[in-house]
C-alpha atoms as a PDB file:
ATOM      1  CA  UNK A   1     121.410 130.769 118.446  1.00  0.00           C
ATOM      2  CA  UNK A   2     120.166 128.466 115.782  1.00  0.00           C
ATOM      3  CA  UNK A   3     120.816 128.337 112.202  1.00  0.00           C
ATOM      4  CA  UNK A   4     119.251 126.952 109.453  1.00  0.00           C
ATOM      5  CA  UNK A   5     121.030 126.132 106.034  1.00  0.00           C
ATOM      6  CA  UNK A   6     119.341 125.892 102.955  1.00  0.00           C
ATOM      7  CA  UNK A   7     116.558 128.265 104.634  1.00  0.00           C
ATOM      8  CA  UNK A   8     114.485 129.509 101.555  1.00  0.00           C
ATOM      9  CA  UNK A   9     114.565 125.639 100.255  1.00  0.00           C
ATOM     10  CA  UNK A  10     110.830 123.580 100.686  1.00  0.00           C
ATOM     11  CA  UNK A  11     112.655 121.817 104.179  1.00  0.00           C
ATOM     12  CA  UNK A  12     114.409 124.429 105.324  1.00  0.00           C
ATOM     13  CA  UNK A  13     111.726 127.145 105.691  1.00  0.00           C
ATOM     14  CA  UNK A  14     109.269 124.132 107.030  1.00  0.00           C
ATOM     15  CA  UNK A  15     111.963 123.731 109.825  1.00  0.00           C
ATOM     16  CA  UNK A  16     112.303 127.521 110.840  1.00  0.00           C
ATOM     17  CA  UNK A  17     108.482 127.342 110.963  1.00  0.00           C
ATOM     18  CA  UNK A  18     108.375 124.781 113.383  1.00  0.00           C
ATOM     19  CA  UNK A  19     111.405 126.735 115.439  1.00  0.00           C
ATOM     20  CA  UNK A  20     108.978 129.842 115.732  1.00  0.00           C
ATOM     21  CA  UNK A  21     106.276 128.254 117.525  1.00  0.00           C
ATOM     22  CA  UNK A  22     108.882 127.421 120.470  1.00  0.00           C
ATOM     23  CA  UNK A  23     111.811 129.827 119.988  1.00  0.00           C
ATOM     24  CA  UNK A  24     112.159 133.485 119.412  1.00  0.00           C
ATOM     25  CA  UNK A  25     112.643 135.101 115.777  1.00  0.00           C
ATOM     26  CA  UNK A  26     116.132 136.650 117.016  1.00  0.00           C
ATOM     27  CA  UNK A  27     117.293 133.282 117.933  1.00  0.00           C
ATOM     28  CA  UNK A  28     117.027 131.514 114.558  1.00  0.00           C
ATOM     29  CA  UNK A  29     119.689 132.532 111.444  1.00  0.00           C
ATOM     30  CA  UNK A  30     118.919 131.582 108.052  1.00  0.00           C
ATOM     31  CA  UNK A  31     121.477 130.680 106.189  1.00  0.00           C
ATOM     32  CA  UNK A  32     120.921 131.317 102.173  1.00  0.00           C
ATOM     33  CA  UNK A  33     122.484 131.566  99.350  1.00  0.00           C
ATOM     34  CA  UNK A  34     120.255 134.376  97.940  1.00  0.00           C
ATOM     35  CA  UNK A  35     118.912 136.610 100.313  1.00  0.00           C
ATOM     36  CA  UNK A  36     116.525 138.552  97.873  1.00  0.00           C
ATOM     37  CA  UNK A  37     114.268 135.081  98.358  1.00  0.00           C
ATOM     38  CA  UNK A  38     114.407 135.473 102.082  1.00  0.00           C
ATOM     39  CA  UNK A  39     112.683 138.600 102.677  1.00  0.00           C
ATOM     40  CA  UNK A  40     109.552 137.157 104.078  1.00  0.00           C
ATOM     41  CA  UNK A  41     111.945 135.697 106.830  1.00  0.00           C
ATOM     42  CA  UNK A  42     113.109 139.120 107.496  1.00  0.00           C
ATOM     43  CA  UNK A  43     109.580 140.409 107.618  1.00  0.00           C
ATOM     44  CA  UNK A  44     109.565 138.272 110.666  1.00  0.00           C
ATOM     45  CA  UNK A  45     112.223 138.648 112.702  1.00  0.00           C
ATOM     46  CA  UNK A  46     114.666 136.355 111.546  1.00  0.00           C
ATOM     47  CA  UNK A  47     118.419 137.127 110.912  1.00  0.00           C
ATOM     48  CA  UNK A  48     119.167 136.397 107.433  1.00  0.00           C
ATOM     49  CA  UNK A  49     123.157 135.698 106.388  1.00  0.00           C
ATOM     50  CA  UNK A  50     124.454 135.241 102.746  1.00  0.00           C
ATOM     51  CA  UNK A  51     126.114 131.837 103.001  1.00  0.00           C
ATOM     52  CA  UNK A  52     126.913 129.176  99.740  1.00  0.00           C
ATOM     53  CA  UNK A  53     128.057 125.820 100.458  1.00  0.00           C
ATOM     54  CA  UNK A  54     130.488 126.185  97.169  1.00  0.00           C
ATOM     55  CA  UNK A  55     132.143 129.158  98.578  1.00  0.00           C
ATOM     56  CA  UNK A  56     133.685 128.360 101.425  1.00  0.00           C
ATOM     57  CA  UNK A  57     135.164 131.961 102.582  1.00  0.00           C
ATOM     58  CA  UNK A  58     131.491 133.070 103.290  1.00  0.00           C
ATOM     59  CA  UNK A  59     130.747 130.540 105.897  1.00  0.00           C
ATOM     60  CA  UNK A  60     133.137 131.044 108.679  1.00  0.00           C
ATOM     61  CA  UNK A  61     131.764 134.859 109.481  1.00  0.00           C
ATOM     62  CA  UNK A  62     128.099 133.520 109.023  1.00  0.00           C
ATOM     63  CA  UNK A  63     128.551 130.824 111.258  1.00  0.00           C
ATOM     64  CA  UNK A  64     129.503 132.704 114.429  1.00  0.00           C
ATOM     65  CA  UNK A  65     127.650 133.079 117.545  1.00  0.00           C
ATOM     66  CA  UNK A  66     125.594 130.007 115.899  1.00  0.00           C
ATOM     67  CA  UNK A  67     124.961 127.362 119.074  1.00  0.00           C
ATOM     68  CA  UNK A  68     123.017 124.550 116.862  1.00  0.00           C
ATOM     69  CA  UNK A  69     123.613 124.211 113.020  1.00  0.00           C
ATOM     70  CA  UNK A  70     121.053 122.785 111.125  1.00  0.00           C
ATOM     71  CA  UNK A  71     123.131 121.356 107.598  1.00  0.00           C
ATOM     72  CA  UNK A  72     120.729 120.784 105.207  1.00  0.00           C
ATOM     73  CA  UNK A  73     121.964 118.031 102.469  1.00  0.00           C
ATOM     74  CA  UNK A  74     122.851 120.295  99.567  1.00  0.00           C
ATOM     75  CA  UNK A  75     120.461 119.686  95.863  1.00  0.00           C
ATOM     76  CA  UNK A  76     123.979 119.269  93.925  1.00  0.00           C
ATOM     77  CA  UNK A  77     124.027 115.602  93.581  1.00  0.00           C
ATOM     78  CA  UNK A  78     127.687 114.813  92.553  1.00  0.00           C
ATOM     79  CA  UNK A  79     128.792 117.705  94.745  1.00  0.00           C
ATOM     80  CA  UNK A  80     127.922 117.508  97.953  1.00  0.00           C
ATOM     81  CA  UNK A  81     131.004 115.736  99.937  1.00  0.00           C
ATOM     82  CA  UNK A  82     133.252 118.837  99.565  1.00  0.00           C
ATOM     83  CA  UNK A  83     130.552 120.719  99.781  1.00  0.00           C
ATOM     84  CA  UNK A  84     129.156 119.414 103.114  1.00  0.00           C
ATOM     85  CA  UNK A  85     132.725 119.299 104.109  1.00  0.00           C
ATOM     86  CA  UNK A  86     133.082 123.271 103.713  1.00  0.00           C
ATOM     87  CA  UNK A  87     130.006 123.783 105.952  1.00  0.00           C
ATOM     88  CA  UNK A  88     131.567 121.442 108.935  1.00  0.00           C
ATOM     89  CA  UNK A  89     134.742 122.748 109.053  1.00  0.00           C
ATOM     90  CA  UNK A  90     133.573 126.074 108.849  1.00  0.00           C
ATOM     91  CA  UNK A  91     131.103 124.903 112.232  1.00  0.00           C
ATOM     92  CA  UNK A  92     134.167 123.688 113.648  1.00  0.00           C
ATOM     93  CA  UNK A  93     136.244 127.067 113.592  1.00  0.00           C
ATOM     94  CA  UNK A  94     133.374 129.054 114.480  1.00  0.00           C
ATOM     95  CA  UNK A  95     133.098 126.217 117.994  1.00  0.00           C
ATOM     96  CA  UNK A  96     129.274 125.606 116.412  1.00  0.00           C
ATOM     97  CA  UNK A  97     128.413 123.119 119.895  1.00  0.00           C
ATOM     98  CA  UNK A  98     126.274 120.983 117.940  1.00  0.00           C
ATOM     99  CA  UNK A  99     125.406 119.955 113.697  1.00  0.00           C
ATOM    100  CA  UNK A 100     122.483 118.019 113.148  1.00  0.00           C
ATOM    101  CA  UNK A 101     122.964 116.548 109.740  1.00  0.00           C
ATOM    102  CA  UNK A 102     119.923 115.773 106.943  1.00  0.00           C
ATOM    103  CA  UNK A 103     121.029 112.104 106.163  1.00  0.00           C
ATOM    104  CA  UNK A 104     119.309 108.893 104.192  1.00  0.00           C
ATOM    105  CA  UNK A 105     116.955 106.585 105.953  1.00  0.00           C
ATOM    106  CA  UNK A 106     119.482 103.264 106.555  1.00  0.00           C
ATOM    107  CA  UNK A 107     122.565 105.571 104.822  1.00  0.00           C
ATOM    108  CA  UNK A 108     124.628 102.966 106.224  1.00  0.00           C
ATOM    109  CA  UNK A 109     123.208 100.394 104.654  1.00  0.00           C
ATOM    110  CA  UNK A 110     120.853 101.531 101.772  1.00  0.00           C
ATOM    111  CA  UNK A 111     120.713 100.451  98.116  1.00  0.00           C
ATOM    112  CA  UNK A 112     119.961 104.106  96.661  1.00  0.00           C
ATOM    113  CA  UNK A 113     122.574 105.276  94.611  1.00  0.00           C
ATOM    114  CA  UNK A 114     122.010 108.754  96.928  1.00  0.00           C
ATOM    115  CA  UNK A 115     123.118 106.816  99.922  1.00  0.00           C
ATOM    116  CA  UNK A 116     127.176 107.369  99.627  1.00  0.00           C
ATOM    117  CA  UNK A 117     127.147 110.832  99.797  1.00  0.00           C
ATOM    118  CA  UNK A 118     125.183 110.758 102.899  1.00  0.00           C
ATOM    119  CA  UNK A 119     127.710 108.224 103.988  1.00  0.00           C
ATOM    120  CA  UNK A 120     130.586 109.888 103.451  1.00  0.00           C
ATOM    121  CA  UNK A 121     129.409 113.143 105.108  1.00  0.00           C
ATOM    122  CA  UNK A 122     128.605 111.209 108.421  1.00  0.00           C
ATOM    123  CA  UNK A 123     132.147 109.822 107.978  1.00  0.00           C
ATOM    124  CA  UNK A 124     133.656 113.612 107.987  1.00  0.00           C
ATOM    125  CA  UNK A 125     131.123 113.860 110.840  1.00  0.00           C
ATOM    126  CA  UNK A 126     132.238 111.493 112.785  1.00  0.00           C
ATOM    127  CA  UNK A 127     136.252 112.522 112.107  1.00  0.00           C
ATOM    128  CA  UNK A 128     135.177 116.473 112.804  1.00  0.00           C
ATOM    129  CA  UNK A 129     135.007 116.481 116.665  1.00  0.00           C
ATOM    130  CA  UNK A 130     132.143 117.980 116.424  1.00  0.00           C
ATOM    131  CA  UNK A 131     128.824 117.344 118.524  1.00  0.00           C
ATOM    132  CA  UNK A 132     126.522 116.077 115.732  1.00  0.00           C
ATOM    133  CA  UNK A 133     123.500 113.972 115.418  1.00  0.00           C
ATOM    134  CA  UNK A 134     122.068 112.057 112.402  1.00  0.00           C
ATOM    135  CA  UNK A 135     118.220 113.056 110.710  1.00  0.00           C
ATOM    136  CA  UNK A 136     117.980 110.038 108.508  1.00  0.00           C
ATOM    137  CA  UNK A 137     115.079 111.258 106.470  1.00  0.00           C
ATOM    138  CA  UNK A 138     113.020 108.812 104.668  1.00  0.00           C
ATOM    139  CA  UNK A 139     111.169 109.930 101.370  1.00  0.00           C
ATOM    140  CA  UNK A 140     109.037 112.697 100.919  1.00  0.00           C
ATOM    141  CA  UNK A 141     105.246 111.791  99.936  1.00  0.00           C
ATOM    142  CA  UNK A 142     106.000 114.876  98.368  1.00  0.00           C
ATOM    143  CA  UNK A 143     108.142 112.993  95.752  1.00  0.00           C
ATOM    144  CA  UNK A 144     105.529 111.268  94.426  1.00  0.00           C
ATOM    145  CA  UNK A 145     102.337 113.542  94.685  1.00  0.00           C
ATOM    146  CA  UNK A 146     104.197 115.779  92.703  1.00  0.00           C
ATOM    147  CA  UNK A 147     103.426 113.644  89.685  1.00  0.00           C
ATOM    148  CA  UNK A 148     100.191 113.789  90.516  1.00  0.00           C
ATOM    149  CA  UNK A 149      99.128 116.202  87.324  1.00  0.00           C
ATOM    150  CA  UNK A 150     101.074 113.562  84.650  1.00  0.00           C
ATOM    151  CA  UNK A 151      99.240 110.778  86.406  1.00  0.00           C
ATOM    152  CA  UNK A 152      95.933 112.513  85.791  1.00  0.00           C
ATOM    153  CA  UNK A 153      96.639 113.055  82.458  1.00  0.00           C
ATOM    154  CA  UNK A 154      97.672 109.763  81.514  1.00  0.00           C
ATOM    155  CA  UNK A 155      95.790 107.793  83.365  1.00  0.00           C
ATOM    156  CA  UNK A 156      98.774 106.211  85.301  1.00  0.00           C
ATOM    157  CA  UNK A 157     101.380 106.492  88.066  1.00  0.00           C
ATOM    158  CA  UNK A 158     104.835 104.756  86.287  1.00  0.00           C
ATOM    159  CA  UNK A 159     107.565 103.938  88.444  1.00  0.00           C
ATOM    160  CA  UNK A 160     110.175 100.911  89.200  1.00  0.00           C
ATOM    161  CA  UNK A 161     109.014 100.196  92.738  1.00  0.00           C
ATOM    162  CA  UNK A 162     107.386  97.141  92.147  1.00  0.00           C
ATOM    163  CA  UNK A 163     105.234  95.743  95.349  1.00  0.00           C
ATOM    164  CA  UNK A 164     107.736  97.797  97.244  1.00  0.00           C
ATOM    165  CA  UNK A 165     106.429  99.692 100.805  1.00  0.00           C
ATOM    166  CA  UNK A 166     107.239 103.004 100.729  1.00  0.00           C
ATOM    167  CA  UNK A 167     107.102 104.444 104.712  1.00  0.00           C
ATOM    168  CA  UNK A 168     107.421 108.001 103.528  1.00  0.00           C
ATOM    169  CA  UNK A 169     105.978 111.083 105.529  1.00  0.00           C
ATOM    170  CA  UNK A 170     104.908 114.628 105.000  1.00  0.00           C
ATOM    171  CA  UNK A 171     108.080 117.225 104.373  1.00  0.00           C
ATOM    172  CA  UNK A 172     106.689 119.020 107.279  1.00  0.00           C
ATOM    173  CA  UNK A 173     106.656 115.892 109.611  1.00  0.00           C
ATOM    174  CA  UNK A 174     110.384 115.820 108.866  1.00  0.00           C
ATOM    175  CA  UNK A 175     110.527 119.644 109.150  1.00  0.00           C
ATOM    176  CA  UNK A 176     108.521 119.412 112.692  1.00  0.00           C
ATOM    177  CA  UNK A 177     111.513 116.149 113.758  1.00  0.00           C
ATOM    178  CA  UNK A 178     114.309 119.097 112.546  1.00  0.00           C
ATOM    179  CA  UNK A 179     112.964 121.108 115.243  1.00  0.00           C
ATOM    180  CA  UNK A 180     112.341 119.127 118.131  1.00  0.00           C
ATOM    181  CA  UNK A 181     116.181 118.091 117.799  1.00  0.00           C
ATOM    182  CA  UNK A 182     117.911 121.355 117.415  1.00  0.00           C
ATOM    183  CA  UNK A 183     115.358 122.463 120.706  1.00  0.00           C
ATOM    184  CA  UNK A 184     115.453 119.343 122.354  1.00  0.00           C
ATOM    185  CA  UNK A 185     117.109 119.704 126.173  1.00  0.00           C
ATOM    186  CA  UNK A 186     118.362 116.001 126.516  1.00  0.00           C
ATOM    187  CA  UNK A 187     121.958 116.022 124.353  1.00  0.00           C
ATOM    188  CA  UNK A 188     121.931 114.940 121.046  1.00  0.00           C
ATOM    189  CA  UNK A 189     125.462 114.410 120.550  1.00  0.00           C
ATOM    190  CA  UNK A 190     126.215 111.019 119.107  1.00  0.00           C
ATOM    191  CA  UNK A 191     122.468 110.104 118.256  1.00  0.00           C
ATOM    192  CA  UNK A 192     121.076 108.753 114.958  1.00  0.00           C
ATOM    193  CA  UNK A 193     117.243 109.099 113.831  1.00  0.00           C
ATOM    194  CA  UNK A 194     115.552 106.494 111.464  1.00  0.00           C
ATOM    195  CA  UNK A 195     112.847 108.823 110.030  1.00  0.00           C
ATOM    196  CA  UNK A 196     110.049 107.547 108.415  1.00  0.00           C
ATOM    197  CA  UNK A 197     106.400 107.818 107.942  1.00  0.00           C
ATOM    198  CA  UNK A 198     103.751 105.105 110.373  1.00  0.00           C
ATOM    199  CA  UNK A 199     102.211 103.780 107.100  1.00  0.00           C
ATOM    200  CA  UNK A 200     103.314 102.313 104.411  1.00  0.00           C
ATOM    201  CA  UNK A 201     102.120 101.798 100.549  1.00  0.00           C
ATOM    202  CA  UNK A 202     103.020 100.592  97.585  1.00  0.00           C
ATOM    203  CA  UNK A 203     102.827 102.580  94.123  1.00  0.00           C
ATOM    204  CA  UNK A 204      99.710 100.797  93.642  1.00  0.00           C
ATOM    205  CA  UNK A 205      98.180 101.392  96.612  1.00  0.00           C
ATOM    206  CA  UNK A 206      98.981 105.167  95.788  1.00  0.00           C
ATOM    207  CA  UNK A 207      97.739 105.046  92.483  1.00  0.00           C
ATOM    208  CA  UNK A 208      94.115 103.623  94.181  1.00  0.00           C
ATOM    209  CA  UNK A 209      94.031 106.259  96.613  1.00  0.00           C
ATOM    210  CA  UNK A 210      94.592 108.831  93.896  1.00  0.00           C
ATOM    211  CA  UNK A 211      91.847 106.963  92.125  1.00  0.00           C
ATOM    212  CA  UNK A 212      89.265 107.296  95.268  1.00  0.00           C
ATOM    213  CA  UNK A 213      89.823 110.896  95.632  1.00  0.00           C
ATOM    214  CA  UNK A 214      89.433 112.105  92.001  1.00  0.00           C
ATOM    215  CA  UNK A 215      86.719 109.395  90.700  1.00  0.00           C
ATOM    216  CA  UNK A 216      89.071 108.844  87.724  1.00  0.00           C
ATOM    217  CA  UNK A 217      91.003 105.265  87.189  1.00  0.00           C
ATOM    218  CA  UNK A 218      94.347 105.639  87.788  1.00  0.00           C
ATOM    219  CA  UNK A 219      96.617 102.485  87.371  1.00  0.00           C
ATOM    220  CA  UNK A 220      99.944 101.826  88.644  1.00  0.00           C
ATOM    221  CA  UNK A 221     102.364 100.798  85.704  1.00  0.00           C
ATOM    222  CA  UNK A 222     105.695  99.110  86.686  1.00  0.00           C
ATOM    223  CA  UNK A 223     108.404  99.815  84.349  1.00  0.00           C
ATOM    224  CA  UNK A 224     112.415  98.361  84.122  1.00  0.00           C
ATOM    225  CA  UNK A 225     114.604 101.013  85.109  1.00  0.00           C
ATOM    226  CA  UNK A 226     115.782 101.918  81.866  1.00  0.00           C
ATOM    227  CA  UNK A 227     112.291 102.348  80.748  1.00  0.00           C
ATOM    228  CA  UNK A 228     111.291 104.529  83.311  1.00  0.00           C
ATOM    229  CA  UNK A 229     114.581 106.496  83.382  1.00  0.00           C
ATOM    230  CA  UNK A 230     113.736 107.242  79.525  1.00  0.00           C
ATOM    231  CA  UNK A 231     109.966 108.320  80.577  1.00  0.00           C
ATOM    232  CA  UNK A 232     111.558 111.281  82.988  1.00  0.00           C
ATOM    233  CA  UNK A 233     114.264 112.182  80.377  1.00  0.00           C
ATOM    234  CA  UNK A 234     111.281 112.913  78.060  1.00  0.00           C
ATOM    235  CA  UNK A 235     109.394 114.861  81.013  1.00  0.00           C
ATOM    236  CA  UNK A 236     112.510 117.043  80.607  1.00  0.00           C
ATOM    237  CA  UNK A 237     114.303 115.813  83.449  1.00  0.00           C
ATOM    238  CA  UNK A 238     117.917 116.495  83.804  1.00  0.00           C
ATOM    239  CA  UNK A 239     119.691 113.037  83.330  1.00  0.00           C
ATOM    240  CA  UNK A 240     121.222 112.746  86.149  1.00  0.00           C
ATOM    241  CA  UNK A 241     118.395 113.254  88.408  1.00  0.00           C
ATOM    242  CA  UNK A 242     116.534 110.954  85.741  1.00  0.00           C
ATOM    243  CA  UNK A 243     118.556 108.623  86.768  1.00  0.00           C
ATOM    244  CA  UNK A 244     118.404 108.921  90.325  1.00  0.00           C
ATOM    245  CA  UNK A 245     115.033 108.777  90.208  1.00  0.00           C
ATOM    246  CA  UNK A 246     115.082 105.722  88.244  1.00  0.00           C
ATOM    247  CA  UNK A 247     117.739 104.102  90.454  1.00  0.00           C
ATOM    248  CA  UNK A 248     115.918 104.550  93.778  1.00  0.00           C
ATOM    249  CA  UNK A 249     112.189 103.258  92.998  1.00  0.00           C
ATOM    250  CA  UNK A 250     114.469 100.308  92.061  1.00  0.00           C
ATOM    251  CA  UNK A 251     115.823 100.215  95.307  1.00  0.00           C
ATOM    252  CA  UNK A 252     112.562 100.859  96.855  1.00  0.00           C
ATOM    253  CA  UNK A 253     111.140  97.877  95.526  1.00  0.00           C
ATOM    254  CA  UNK A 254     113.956  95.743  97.590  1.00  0.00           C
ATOM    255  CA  UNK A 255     113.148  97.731 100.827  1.00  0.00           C
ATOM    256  CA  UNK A 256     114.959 100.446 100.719  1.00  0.00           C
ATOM    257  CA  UNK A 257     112.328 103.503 101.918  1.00  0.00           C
ATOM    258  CA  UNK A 258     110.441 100.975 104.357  1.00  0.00           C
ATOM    259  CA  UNK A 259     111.075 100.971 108.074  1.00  0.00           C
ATOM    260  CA  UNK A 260     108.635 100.353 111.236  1.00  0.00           C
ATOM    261  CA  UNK A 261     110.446 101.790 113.922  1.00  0.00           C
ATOM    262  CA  UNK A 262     108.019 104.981 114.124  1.00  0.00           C
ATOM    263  CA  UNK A 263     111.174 106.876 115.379  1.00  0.00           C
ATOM    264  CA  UNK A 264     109.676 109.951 113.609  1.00  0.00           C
ATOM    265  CA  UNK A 265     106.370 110.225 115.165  1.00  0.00           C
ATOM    266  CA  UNK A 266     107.920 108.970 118.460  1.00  0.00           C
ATOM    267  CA  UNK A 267     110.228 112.378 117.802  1.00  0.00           C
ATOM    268  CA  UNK A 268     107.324 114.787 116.674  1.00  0.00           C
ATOM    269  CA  UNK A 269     104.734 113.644 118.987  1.00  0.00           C
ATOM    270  CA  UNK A 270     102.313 112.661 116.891  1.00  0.00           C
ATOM    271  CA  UNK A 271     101.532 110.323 113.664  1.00  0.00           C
ATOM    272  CA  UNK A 272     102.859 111.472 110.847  1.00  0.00           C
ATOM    273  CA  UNK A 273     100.825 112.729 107.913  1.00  0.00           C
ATOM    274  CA  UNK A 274      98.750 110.073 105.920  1.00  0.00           C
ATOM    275  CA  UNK A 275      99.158 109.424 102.437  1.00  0.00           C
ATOM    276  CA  UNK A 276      95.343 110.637 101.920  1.00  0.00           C
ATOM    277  CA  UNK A 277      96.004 113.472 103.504  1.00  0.00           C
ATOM    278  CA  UNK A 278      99.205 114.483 101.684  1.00  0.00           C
ATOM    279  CA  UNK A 279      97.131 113.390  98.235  1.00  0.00           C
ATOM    280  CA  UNK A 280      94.158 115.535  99.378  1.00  0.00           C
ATOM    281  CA  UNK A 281      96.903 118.670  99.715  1.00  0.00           C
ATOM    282  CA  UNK A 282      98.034 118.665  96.393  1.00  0.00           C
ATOM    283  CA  UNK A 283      94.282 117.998  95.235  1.00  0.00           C
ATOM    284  CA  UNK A 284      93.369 121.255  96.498  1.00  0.00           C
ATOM    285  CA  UNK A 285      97.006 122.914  95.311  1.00  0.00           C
END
C-alpha cells in the first residue's frame, strides 16, 4: 500500500497520477485534510483518509496497512518541524517500512531561508529508525510562470536573482521522480536525490523566452531584496511568503537552485520539461 500526503495539493495529485499508470487504484491512499476536494480521486478508485498534519490523533489510524509513505513538505512555513514530526512518528507506530521525504535541493547546504526546516526534518529522519529516502526538489518552473500575467502587463519579469541559473523542472517531472521511488524495486533506504531540471536559465533568459513566444518585449528587471519584497507585499502577498520569496531569488543568484547532476531525469527516464515548454503551458492556460 502506498500513501500519498498532501494528495489534493498541485504535487501530490501529480504524484498519484504517475502511481496509476504502474500501480493499481486500491493500492494508493490519499491522505487529505479535506476530503470533499478529493472526490475525483474516489471517482477512481483510490482510498481516500481524513488526515491533518496539525492534528496528530488522526494520523496513526490513517497510516495503517500503509507500506510506502509519501510526506509531502507541509505549505505552513514556520510550522512544519512539529508538524513533519507528527506525520513520522505516527509512520513509525503504524511500522510504515519506508518515508520518502519532499526536501530542498542542497538542504544541507543551501542559502534559502526555506532550507532549515527541510534540515531539521531529515534530522528527525535520520533519529526515527525509519527506512526513509530524501526527494531534494529543486524549484518549480511553475514558480515563476505563474507571474507570467503581471509580467505581461507590465512589461517586465522583477526578481532578485541576478545572472543567477535557475535548473528548475516541471512539477510533474518531480511528480513522475515521486513515483518511480515509492515503486522502485532496488531499496531506497538511506538514499538522497538532487532533483533538478537539465537546463538552466537565468531571469533574463526567461523573460526573452517569454518575449519570443508572445511577440511582446518583456525585460528582466533586477531589484534589491527589499525592493522586490515590497513589489509582492503590494501584489497582496502575505508577508511572510513575501519574504521568502524575496529571500530565495537572492539566494538563487549565489547558486542556490543550480545543479548539473541530471539526477532527476536520470530518475524519470527522460529529460525533464523545457522552460519553453512549461512557458508555452501556461500560454495556452
Amino acid at each position: 500500500m502506498y500513501a500519498v500526503t498532501g494528495a489534493t495539493g498541485h504535487l501530490g495529485r501529480l504524484v498519484i497520477a504517475a502511481l496509476l499508470r504502474t500501480v493499481q487504484a486500491a493500492e494508493i491512499a490519499a491522505l487529505v485534510r479535506d476530503p470533499e476536494k478529493a472526490s475525483d480521486l474516489v471517482a477512481r478508485g483510490i482510498e481516500v483518509r481524513e488526515a491533518d498534519y496539525s492534528r496528530p490523533e488522526t494520523l496513526g489510524p490513517v497510516l495503517s496497512g500503509v507500506d510506502k509513505l509519501l510526506l509531502i513538505s507541509s505549505n505552513a512555513v514556520g510550522r512544519r518541524v512539529p508538524q513533519h514530526k507528527a506525520v513520522i512518528d505516527a509512520a513509525k507506530g503504524a511500522g510504515v517500512k519506508l518515508i520518502a521525504y519532499t526536501s530542498l535541493l542542497h538542504a544541507d547546504t543551501s542559502l534559502l531561508g526555506l532550507a532549515e526546516e527541510h534540515r531539521q526534518t531529515e534530522g528527525l529522519l535520520k533519529a526515527s529508525g525509519v527506512p526513509y529516502v530524501l526527494l531534494r526538489n529543486g524549484w518549480y518552473t511553475e514558480n515563476y510562470t505563474a507571474s507570467i500575467p503581471a509580467a505581461l502587463q507590465y512589461g517586465a519579469v522583477l526578481g532578485s536573482a541576478g545572472n543567477g541559473r535557475i535548473a528548475s523542472a516541471g512539477r510533474g517531472d518531480y511528480g513522475d521522480a515521486a513515483a518511480a521511488v515509492l515503486t522502485a524495486g532496488e531499496d531506497q533506504d538511506g538514499r538522497t536525490y538532487e532533483l533538478a531540471g537539465d537546463e538552466a536559465y537565468t531571469l533574463a533568459e526567461f523573460a526573452a523566452e517569454l518575449s519570443h513566444q508572445t511577440g511582446k518585449s518583456i525585460l528582466f528587471q533586477n531589484l534589491a531584496e527589499t525592493e522586490y519584497k515590497a513589489v509582492l507585499l503590494n501584489a497582496g502577498l502575505p508577508e511572510p511568503i513575501a519574504a521568502m520569496l524575496a529571500q530565495s531569488d537572492v539566494a538563487a543568484s549565489k547558486g542556490a537552485l543550480f545543479d548539473q547532476s541530471h539526477q532527476l531525469s536520470k530518475l524519470i527516464g527522460r529529460r525533464t520539461t523545457s522552460l519553453r515548454e512549461t512557458i508555452r503551458a501556461a500560454l495556452r492556460g
